[in-house]
C-alpha atoms as a PDB file:
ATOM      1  CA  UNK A   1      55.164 -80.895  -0.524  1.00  0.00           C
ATOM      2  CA  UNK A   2      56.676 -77.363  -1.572  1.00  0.00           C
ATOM      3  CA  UNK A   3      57.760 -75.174   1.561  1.00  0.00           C
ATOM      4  CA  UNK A   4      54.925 -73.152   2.559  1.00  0.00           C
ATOM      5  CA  UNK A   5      56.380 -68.672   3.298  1.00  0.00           C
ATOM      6  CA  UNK A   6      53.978 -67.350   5.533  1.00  0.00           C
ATOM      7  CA  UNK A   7      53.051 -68.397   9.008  1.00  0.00           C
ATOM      8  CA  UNK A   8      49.758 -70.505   7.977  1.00  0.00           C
ATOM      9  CA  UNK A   9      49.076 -72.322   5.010  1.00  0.00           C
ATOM     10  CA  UNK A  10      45.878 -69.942   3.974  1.00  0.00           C
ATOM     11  CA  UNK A  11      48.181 -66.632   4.190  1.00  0.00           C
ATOM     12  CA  UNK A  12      50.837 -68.984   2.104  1.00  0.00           C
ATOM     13  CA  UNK A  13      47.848 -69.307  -0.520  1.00  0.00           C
ATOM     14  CA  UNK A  14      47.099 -65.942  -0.273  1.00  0.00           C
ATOM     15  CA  UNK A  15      50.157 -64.914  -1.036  1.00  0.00           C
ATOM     16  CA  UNK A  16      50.772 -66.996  -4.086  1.00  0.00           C
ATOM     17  CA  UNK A  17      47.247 -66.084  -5.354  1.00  0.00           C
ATOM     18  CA  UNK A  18      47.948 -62.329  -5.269  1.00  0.00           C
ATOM     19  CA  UNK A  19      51.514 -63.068  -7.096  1.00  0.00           C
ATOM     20  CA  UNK A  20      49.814 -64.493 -10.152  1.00  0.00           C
ATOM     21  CA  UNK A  21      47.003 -62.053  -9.862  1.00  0.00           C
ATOM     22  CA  UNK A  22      50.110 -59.375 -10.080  1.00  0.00           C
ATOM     23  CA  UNK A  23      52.158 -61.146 -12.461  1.00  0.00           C
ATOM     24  CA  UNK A  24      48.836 -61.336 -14.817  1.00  0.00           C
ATOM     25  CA  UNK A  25      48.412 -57.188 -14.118  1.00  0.00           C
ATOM     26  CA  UNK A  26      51.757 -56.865 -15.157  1.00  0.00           C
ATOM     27  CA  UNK A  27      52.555 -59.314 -18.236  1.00  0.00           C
ATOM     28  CA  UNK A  28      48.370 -57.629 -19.621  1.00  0.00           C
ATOM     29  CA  UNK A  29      49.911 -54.038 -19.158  1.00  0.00           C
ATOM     30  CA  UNK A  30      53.088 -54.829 -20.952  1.00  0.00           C
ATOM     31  CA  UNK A  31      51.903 -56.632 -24.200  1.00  0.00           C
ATOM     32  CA  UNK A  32      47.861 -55.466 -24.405  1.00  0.00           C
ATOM     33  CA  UNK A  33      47.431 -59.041 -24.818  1.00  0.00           C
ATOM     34  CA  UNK A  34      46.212 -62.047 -22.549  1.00  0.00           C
ATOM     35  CA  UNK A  35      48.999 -63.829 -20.815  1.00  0.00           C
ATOM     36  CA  UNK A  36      49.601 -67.578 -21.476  1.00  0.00           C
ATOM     37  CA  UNK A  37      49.528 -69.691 -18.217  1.00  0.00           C
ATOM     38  CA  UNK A  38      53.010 -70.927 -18.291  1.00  0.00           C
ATOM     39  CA  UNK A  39      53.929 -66.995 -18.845  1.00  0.00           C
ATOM     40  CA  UNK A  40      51.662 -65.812 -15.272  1.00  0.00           C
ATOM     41  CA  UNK A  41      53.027 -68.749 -13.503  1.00  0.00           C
ATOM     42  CA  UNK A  42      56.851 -68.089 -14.536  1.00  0.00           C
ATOM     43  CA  UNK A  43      56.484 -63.988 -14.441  1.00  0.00           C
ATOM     44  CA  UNK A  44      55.293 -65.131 -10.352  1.00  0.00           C
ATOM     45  CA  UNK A  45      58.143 -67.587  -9.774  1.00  0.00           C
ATOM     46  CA  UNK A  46      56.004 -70.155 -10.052  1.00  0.00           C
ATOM     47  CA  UNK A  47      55.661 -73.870 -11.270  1.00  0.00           C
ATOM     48  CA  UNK A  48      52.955 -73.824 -14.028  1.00  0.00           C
ATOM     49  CA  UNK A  49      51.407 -77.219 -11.849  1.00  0.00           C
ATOM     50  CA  UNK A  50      51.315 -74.674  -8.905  1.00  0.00           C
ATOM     51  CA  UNK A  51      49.000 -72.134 -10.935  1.00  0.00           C
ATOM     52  CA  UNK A  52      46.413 -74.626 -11.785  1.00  0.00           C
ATOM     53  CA  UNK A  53      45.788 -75.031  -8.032  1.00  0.00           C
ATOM     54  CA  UNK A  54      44.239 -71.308  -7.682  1.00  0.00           C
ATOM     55  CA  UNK A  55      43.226 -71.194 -11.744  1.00  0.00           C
ATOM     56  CA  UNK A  56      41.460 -73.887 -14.116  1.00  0.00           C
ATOM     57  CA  UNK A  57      41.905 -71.758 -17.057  1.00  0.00           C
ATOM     58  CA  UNK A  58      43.021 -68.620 -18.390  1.00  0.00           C
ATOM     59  CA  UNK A  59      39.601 -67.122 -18.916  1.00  0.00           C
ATOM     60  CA  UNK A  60      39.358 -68.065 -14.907  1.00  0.00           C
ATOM     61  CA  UNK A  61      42.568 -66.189 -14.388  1.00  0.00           C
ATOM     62  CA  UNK A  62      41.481 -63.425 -16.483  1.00  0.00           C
ATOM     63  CA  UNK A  63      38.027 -62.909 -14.635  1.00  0.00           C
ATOM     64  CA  UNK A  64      40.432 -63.047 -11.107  1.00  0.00           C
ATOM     65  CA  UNK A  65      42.075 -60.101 -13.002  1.00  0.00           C
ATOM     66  CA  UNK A  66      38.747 -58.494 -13.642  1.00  0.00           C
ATOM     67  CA  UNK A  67      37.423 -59.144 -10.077  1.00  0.00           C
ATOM     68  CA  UNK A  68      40.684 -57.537  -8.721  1.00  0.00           C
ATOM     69  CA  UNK A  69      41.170 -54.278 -10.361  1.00  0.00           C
ATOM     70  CA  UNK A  70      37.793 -52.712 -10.010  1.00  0.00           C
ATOM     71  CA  UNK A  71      37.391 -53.110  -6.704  1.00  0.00           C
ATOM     72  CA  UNK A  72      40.844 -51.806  -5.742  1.00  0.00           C
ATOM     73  CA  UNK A  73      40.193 -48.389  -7.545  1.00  0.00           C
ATOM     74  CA  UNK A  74      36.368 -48.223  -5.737  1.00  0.00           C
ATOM     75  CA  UNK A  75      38.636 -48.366  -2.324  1.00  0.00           C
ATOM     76  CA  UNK A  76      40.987 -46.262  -3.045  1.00  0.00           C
ATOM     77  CA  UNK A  77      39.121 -43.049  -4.956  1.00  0.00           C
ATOM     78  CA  UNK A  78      36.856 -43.837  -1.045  1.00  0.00           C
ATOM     79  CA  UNK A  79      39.899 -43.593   1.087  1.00  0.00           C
ATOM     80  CA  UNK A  80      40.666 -40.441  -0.574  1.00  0.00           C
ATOM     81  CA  UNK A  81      37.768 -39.446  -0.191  1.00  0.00           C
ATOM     82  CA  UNK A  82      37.256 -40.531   3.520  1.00  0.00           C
ATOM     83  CA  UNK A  83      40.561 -38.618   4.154  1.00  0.00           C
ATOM     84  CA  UNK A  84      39.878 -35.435   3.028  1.00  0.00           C
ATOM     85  CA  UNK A  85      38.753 -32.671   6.005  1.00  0.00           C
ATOM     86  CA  UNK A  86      35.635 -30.983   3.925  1.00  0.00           C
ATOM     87  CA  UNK A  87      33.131 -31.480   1.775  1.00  0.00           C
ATOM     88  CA  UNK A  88      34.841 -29.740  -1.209  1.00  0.00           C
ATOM     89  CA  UNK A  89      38.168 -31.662  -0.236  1.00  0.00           C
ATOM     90  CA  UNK A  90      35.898 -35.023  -0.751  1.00  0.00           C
ATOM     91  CA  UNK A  91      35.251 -33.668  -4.064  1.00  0.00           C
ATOM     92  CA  UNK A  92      38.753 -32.753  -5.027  1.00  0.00           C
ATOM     93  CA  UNK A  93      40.001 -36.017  -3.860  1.00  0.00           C
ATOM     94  CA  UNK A  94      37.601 -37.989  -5.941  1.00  0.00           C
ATOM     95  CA  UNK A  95      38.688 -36.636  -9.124  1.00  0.00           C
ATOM     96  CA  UNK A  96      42.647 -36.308  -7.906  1.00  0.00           C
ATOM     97  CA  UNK A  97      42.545 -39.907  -6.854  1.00  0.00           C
ATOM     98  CA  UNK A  98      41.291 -40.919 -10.457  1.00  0.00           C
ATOM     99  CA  UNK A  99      43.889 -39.215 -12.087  1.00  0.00           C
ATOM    100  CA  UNK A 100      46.396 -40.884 -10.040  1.00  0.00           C
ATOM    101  CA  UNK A 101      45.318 -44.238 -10.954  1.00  0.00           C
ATOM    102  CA  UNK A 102      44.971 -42.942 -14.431  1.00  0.00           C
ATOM    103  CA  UNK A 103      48.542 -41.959 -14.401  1.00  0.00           C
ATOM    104  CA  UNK A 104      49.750 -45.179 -12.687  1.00  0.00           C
ATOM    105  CA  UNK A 105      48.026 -46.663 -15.894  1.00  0.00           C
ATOM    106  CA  UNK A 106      45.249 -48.712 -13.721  1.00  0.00           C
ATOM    107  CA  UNK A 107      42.271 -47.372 -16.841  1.00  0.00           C
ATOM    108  CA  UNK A 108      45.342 -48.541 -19.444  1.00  0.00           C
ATOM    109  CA  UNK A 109      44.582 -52.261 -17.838  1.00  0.00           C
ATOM    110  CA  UNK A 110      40.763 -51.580 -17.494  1.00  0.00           C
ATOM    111  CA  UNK A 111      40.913 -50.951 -21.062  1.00  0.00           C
ATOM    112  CA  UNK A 112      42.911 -53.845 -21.906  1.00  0.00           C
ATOM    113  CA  UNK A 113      40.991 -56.103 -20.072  1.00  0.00           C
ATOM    114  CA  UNK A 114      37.742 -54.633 -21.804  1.00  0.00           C
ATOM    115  CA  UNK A 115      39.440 -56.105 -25.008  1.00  0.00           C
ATOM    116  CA  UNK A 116      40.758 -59.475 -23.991  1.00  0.00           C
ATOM    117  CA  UNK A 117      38.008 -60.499 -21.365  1.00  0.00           C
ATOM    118  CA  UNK A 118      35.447 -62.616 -23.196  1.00  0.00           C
ATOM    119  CA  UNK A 119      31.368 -61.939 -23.058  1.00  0.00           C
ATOM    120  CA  UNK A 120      30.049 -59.516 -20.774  1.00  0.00           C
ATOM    121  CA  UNK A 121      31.882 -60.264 -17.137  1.00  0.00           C
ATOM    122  CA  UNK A 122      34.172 -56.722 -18.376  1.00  0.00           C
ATOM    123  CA  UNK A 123      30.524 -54.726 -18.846  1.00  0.00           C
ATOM    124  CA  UNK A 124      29.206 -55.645 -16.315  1.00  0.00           C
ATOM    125  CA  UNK A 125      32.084 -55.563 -13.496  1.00  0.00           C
ATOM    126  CA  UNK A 126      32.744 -51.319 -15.483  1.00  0.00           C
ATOM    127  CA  UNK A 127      28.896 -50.333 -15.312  1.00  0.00           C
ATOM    128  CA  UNK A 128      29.029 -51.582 -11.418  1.00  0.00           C
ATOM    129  CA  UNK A 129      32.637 -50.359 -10.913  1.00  0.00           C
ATOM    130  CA  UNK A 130      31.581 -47.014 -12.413  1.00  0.00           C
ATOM    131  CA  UNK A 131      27.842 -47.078 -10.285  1.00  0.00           C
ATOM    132  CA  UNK A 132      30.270 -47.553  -6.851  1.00  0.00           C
ATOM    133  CA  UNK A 133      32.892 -44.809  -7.728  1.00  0.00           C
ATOM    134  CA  UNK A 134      29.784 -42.292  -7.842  1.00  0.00           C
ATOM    135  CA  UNK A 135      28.271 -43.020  -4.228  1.00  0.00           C
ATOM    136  CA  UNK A 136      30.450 -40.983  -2.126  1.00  0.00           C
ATOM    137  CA  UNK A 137      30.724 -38.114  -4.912  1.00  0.00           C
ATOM    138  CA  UNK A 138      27.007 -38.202  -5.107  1.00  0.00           C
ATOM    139  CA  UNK A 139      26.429 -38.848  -1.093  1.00  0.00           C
ATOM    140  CA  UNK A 140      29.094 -35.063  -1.028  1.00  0.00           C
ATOM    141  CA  UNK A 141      27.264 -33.220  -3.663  1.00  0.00           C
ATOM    142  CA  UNK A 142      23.729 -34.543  -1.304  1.00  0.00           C
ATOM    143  CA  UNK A 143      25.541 -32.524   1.955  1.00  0.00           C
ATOM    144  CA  UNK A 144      27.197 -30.139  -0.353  1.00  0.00           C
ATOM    145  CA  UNK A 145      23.208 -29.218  -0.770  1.00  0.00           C
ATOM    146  CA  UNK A 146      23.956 -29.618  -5.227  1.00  0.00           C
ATOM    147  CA  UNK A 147      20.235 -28.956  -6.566  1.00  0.00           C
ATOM    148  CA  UNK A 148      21.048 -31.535  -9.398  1.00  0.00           C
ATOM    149  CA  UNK A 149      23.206 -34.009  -7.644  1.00  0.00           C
ATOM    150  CA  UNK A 150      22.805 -36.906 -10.795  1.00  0.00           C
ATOM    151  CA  UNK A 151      23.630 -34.677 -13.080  1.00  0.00           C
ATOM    152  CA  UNK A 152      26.534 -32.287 -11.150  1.00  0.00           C
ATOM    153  CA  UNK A 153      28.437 -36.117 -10.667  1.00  0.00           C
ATOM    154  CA  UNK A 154      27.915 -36.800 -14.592  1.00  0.00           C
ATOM    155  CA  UNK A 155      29.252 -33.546 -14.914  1.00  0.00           C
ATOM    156  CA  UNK A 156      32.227 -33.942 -12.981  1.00  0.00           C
ATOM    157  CA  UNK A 157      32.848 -37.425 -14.105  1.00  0.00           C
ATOM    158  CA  UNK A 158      32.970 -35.989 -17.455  1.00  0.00           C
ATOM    159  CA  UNK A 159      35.759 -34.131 -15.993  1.00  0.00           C
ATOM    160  CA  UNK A 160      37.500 -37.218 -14.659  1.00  0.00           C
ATOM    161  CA  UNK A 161      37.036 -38.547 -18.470  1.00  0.00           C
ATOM    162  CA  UNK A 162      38.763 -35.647 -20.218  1.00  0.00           C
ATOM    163  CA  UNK A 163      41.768 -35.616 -17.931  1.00  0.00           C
ATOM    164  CA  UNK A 164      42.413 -39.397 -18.198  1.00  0.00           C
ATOM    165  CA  UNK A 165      42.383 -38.829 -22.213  1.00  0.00           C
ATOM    166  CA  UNK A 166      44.920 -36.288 -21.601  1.00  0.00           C
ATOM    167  CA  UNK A 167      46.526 -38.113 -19.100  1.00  0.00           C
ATOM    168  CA  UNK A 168      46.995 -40.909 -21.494  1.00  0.00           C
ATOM    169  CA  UNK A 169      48.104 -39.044 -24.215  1.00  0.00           C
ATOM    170  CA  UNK A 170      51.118 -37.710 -22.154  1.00  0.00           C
ATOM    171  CA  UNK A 171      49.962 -34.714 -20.521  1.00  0.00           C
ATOM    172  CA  UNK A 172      51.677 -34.010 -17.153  1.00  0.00           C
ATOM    173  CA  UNK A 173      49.805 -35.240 -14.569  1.00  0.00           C
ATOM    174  CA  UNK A 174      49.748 -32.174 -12.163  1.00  0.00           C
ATOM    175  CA  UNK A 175      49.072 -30.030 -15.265  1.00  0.00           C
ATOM    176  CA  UNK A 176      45.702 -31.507 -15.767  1.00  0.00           C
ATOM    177  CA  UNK A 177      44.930 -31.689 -12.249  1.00  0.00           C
ATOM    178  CA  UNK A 178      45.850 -28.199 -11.847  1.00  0.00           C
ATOM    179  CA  UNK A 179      43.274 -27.264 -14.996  1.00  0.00           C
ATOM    180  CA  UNK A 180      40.718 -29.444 -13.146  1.00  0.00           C
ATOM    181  CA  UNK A 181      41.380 -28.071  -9.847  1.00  0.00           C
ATOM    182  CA  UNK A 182      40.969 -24.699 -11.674  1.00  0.00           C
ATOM    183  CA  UNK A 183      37.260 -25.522 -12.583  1.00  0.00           C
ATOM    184  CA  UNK A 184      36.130 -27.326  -9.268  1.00  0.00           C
ATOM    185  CA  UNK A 185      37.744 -25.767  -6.391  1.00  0.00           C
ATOM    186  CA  UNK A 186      35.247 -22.937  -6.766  1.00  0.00           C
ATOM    187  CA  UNK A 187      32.114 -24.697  -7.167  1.00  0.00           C
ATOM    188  CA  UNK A 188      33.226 -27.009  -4.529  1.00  0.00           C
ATOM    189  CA  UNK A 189      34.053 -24.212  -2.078  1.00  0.00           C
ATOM    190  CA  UNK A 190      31.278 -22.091  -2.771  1.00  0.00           C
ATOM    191  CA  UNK A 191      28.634 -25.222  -2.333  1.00  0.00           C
ATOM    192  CA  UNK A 192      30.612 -25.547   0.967  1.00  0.00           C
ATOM    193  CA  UNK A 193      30.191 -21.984   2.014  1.00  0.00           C
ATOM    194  CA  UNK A 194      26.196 -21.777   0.909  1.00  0.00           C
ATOM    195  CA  UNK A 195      26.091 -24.485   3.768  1.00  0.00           C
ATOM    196  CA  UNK A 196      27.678 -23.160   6.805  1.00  0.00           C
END
């Protein structure tokens, strides 16, 4: 039996799991293409016997991919959010926060996955992925007292859309977040003020 690095043997299993979920990440990312098995299972210092124990397949291991990287960007754009000290700060944060993960290339994976992912687990996990991201912003433009809060969140998601082209494209991070800061941080602070 292989020597089990982590206190019990579920954190050991954990821990293995979330190295091939990485090494997956990581190998998609690099090539735009689905990873082979014996590639994951290598990339995570692995034997490939050891892989089948947490994956049957490599659709399975893609759709562990899929499961993994949507929900990771919901939390974090939240905690962002959670963090900031206003109103207009949540707003800010949401559409900093995508950037960031934009610039770290997490939508350069989402895309890739959207390519290699078979039938409609991809569509499905995006239109609920994108549904989640816009509770908070739409639960800050509710107190922020936004007449058209659907349509204010479209508006700045269409925001969030144009900087992660430009993003992707090789503009400067803090340059588009400065031109989107530009546009927002005066709505954001003036919905603020209208409800002190």
């Amino acid at each position: 039996m292989p020597r089990i690095q982590a206190p019990t043997v579920a954190e050991h299993r954990a821990a293995q799991r979330r190295a091939l979920l990485d090494a997956a990440r990581k190998i998609l990312a690099e090539t735009g293409r689905p990873p082979t098995l014996a590639r994951v299972a290598e990339r995570a210092g692995l034997a490939r016997s050891s892989l089948y124990q947490y994956f049957r397949s490599s659709e399975d291991l893609l759709n562990a991919v899929v499961e993994d990287v949507f929900p990771r960007w919901s939390a974090r754009v939240a905690e962002a959010m959670d963090a900031a000290a206003t109103p207009a700060g949540r707003v800010l944060a949401y559409v900093l926060t995508n950037f960031e993960l934009i610039a770290e290339g997490e939508h350069a994976l989402a895309t890739v996955l959207a390519e290699v992912v078979p039938g409609e687990t991809i569509a499905e996990r995006t239109r609920a992925m994108h549904a989640q991201l816009l509770e908070p912003l739409v639960e800050t433009l509710r107190l922020l007292g936004v007449p058209a809060v659907p349509e204010t969140a479209e508006m700045i998601n269409a925001i969030v859309f144009a900087g992660s082209r430009l993003i992707e494209s090789g503009t400067d991070l803090q340059t588009v977040w400065e031109s989107a800061r530009g546009l927002l941080e005066p709505f954001a602070r003036a919905s603020e003020q209208a409800t002190s």
